[in-house]
N, C-alpha and C. Protein backbone atom coordinates (compact mmCIF):
# COMPACT_ATOMS: atom_id res chain seq x y z
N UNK A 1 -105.02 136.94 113.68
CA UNK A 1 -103.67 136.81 114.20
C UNK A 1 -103.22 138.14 114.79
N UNK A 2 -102.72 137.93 115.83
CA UNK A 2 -102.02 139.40 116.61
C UNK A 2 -100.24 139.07 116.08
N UNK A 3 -99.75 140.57 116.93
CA UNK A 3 -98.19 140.64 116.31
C UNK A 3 -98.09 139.70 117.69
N UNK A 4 -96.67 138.56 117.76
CA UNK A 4 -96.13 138.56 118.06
C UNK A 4 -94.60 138.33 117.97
N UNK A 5 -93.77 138.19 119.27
CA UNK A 5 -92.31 137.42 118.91
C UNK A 5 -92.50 136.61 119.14
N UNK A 6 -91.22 135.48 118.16
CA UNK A 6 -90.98 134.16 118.26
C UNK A 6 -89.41 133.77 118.55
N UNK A 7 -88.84 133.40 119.78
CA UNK A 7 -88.36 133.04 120.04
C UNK A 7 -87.80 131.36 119.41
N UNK A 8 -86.70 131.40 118.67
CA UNK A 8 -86.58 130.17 118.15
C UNK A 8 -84.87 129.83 118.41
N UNK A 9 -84.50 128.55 118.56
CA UNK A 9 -83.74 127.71 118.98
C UNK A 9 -82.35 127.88 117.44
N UNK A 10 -81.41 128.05 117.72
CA UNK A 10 -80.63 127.83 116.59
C UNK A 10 -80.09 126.51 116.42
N UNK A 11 -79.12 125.98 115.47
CA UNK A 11 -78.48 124.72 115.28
C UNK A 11 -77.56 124.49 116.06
N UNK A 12 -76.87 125.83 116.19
CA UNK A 12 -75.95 125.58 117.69
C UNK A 12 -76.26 125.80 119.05
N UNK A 13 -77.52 125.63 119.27
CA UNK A 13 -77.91 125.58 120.78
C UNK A 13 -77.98 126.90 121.28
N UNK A 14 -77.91 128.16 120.49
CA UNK A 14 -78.25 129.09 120.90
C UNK A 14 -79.57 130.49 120.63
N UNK A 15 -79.83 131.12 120.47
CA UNK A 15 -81.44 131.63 121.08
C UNK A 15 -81.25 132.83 119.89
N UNK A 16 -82.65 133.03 119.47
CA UNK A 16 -82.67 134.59 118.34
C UNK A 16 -84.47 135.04 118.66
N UNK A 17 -84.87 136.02 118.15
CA UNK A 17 -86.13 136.53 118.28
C UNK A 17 -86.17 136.82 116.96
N UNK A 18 -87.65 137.04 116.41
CA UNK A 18 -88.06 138.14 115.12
C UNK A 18 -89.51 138.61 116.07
N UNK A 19 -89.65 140.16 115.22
CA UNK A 19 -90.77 140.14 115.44
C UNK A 19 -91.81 140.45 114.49
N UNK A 20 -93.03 139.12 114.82
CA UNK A 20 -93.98 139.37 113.65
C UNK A 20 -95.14 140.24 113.59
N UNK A 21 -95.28 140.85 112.48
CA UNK A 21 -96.80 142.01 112.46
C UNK A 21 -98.49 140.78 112.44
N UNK A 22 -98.90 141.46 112.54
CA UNK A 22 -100.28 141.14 112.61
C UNK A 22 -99.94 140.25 111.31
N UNK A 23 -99.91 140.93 109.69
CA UNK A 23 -100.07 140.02 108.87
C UNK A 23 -99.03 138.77 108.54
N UNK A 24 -98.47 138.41 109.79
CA UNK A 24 -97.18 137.55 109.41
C UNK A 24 -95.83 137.91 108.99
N UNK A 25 -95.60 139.07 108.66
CA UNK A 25 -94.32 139.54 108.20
C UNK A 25 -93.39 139.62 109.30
N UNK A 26 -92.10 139.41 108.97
CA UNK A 26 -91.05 139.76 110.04
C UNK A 26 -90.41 141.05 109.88
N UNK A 27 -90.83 142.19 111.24
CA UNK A 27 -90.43 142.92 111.15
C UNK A 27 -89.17 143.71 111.96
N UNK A 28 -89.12 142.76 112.57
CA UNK A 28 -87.71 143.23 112.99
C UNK A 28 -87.08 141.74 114.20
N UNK A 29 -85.54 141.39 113.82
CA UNK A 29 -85.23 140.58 114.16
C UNK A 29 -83.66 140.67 114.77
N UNK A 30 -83.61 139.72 115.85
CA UNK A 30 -82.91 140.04 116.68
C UNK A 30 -80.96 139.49 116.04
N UNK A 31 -79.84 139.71 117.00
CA UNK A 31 -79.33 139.29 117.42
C UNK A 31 -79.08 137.48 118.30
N UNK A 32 -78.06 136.86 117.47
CA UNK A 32 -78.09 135.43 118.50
C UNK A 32 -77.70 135.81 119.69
N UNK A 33 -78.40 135.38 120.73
CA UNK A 33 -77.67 134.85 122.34
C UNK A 33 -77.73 133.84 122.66
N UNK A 34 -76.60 133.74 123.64
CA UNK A 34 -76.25 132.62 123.84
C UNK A 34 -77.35 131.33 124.99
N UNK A 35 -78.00 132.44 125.75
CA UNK A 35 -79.12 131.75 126.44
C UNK A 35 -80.55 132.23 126.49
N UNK A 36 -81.73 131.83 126.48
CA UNK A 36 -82.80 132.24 126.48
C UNK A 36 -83.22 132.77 127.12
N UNK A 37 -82.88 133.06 128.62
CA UNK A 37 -83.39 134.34 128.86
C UNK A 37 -82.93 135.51 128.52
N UNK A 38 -81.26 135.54 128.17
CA UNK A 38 -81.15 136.57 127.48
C UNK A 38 -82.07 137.04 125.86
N UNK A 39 -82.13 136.21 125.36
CA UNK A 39 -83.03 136.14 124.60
C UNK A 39 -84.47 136.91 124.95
N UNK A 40 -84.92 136.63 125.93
CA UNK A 40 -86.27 137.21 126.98
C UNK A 40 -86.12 138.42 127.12
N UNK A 41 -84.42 138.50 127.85
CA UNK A 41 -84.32 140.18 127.82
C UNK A 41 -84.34 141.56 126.56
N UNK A 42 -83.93 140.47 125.77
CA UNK A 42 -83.74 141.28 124.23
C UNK A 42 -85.09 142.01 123.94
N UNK A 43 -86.41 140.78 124.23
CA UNK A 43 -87.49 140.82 124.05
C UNK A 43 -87.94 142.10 124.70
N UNK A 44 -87.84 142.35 125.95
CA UNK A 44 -88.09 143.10 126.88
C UNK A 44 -87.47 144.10 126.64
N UNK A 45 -86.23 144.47 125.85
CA UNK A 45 -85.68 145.97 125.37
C UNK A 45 -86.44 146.52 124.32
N UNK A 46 -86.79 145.50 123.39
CA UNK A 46 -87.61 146.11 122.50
C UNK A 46 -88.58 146.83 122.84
N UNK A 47 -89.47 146.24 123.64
CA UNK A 47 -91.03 146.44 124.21
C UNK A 47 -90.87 147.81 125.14
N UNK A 48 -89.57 148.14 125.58
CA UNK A 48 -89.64 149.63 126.56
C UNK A 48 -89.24 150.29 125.15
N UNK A 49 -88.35 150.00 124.24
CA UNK A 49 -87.74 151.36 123.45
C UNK A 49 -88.14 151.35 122.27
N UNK A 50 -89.55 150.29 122.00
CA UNK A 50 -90.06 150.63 120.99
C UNK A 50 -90.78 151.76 120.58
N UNK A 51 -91.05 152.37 121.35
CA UNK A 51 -91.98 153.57 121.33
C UNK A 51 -90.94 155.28 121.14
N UNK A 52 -89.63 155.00 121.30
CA UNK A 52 -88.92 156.15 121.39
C UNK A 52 -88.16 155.82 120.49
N UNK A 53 -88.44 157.18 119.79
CA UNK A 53 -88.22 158.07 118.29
C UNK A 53 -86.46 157.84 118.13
N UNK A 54 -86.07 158.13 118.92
CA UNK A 54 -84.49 158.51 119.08
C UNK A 54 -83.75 157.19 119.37
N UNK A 55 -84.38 156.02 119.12
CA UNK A 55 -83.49 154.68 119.73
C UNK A 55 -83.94 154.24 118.01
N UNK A 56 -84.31 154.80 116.79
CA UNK A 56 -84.00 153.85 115.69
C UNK A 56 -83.10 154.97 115.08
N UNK A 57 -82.46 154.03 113.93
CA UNK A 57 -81.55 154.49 113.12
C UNK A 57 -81.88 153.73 111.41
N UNK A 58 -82.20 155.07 110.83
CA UNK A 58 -82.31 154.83 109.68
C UNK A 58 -81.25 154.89 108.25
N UNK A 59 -81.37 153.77 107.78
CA UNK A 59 -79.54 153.26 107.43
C UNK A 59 -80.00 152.89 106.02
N UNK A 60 -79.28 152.93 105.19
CA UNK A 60 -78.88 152.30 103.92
C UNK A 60 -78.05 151.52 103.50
N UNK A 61 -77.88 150.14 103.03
CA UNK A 61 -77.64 149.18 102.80
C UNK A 61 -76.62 149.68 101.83
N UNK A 62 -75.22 148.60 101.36
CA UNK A 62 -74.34 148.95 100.48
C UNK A 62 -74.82 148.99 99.00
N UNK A 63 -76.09 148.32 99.02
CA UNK A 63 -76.53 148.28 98.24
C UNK A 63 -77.66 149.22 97.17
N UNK A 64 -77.75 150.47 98.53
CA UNK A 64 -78.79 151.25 98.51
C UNK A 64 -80.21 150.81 99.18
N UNK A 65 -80.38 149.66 99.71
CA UNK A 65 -81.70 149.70 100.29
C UNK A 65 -81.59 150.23 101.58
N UNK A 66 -83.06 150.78 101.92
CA UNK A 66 -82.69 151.10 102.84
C UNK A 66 -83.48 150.42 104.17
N UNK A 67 -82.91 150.36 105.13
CA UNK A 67 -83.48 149.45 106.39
C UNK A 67 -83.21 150.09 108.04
N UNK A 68 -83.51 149.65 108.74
CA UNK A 68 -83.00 150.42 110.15
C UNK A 68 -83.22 149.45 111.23
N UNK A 69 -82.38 150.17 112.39
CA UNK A 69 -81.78 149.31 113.62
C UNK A 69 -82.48 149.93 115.20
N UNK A 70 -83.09 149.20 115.96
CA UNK A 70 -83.67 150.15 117.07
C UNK A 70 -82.40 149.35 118.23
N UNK A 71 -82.65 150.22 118.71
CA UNK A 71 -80.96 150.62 119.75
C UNK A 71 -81.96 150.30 121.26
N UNK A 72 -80.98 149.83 122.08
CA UNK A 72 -81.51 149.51 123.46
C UNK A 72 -80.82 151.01 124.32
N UNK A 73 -81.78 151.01 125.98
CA UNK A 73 -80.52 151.97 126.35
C UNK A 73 -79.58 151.99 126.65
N UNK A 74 -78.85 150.85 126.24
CA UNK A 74 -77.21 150.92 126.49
C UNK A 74 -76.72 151.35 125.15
N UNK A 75 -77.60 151.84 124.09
CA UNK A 75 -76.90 152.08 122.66
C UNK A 75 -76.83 150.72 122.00
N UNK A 76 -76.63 149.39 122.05
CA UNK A 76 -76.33 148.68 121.41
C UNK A 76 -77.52 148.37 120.36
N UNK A 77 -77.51 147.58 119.78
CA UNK A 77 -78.75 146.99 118.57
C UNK A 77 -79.31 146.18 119.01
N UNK A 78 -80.64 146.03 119.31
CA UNK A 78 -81.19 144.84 119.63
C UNK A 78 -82.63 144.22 118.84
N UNK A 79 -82.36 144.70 117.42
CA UNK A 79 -82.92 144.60 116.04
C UNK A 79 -82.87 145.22 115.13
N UNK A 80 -82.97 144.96 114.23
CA UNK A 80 -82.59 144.82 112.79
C UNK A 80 -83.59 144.69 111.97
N UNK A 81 -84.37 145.25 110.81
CA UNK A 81 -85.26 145.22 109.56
C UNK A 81 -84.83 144.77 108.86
N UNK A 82 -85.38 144.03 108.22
CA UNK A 82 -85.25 143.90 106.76
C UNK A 82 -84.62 144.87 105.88
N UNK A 83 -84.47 144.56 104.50
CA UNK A 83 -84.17 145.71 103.45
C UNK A 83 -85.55 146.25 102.74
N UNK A 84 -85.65 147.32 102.62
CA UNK A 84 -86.64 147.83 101.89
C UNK A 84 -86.68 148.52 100.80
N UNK A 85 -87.55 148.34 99.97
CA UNK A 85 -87.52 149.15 98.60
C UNK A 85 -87.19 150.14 98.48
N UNK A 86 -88.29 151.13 99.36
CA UNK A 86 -88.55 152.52 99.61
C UNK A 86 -87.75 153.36 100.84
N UNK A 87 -87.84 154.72 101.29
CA UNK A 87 -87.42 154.99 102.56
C UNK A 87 -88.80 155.10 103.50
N UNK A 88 -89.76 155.47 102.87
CA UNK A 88 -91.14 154.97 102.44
C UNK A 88 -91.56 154.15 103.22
N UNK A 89 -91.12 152.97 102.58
CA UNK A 89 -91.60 151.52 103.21
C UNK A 89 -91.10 151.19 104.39
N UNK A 90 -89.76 151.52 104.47
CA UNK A 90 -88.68 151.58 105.95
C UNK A 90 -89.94 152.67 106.88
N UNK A 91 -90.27 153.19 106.82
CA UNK A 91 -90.20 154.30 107.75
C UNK A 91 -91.88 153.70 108.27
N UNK A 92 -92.35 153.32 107.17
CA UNK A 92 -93.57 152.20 107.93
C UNK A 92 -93.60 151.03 108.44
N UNK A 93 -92.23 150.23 108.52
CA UNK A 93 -91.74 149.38 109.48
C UNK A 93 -91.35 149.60 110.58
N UNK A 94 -91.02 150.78 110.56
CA UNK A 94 -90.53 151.41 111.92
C UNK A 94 -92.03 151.79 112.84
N UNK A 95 -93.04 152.08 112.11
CA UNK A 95 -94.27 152.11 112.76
C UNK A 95 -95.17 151.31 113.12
N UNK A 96 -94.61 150.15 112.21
CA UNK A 96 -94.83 148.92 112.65
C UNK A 96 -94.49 148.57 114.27
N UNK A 97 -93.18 148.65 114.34
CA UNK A 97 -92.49 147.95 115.33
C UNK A 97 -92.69 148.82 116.46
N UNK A 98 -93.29 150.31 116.17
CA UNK A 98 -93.85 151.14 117.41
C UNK A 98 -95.02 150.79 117.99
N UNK A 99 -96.32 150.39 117.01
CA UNK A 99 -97.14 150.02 117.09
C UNK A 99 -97.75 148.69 118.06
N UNK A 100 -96.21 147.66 117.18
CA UNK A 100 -96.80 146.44 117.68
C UNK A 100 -96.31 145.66 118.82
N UNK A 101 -95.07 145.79 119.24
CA UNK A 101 -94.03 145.46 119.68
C UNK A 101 -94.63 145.76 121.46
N UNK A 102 -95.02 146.84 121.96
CA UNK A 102 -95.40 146.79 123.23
C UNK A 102 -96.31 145.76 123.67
N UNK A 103 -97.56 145.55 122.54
CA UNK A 103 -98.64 144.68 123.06
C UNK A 103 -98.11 143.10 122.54
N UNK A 104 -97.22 142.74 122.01
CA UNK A 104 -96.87 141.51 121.02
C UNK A 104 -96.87 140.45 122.08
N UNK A 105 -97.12 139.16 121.88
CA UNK A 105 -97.00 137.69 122.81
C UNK A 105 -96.23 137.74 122.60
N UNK A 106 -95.67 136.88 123.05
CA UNK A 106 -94.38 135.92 123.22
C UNK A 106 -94.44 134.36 122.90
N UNK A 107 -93.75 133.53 121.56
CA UNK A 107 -93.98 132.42 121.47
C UNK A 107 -92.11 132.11 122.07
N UNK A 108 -91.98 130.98 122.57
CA UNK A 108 -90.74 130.34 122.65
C UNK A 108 -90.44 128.77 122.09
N UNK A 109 -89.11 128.44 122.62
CA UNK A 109 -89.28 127.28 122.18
C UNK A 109 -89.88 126.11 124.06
N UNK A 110 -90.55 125.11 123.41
CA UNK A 110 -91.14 124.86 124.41
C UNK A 110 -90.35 123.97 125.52
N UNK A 111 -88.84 123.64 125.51
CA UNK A 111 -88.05 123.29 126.63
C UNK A 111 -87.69 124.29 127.07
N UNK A 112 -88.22 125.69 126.79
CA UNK A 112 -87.57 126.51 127.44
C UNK A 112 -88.65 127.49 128.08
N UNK A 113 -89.99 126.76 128.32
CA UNK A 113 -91.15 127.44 129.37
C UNK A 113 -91.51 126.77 130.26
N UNK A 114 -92.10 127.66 131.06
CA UNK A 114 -91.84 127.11 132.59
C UNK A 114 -91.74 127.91 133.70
């Protein structure tokens, strides 16, 4: 299995991404939009600003876990981690998503290829 995203359909008719690592895990997941190609585009912010150091933000949960957010170049968020045990474990998700995220497929939902 390779990493990819999956593009999936919500209950209200509108569009989200995750993206998965090689071993199936979700490592970083999007924001709802309202249409799928925006959705596409989300995809496509990741894949340029995955690789630059300075577009994640490493955050701690109210809870103390800690997790982080990679930023598009307009600044906004255009994913989100999980919570993690460690800062540790965070900081190898983030290498994850450097790693995998440029070369990743693309699955969608299938009324919406073409």
């Amino acid at each position: 299995m390779s990493a990819k995203f999956v593009i999936s359909s919500t209950s209200n008719g509108k569009f989200h991404f995750v993206l998965k690592a090689v071993n199936g895990e979700t490592i970083l997941a999007s924001q709802t939009y309202a249409q799928l190609a925006s959705a596409r585009n989300g995809v496509d912010s990741v894949r340029r600003n995955a690789g630059r150091v300075e577009m994640y933000e490493r955050l701690t949960s109210s809870r103390g876990e800690p997790y982080f957010t990679l930023k598009g170049g307009n600044g906004q968020v255009i994913g989100t981690s999980e919570m993690y045990g460690t800062t540790r474990s965070r900081d190898s998700g983030i290498e994850s998503v450097k790693t995998n995220a440029p070369r990743a497929s693309v699955d969608e939902p299938a009324a919406g290829k073409g």
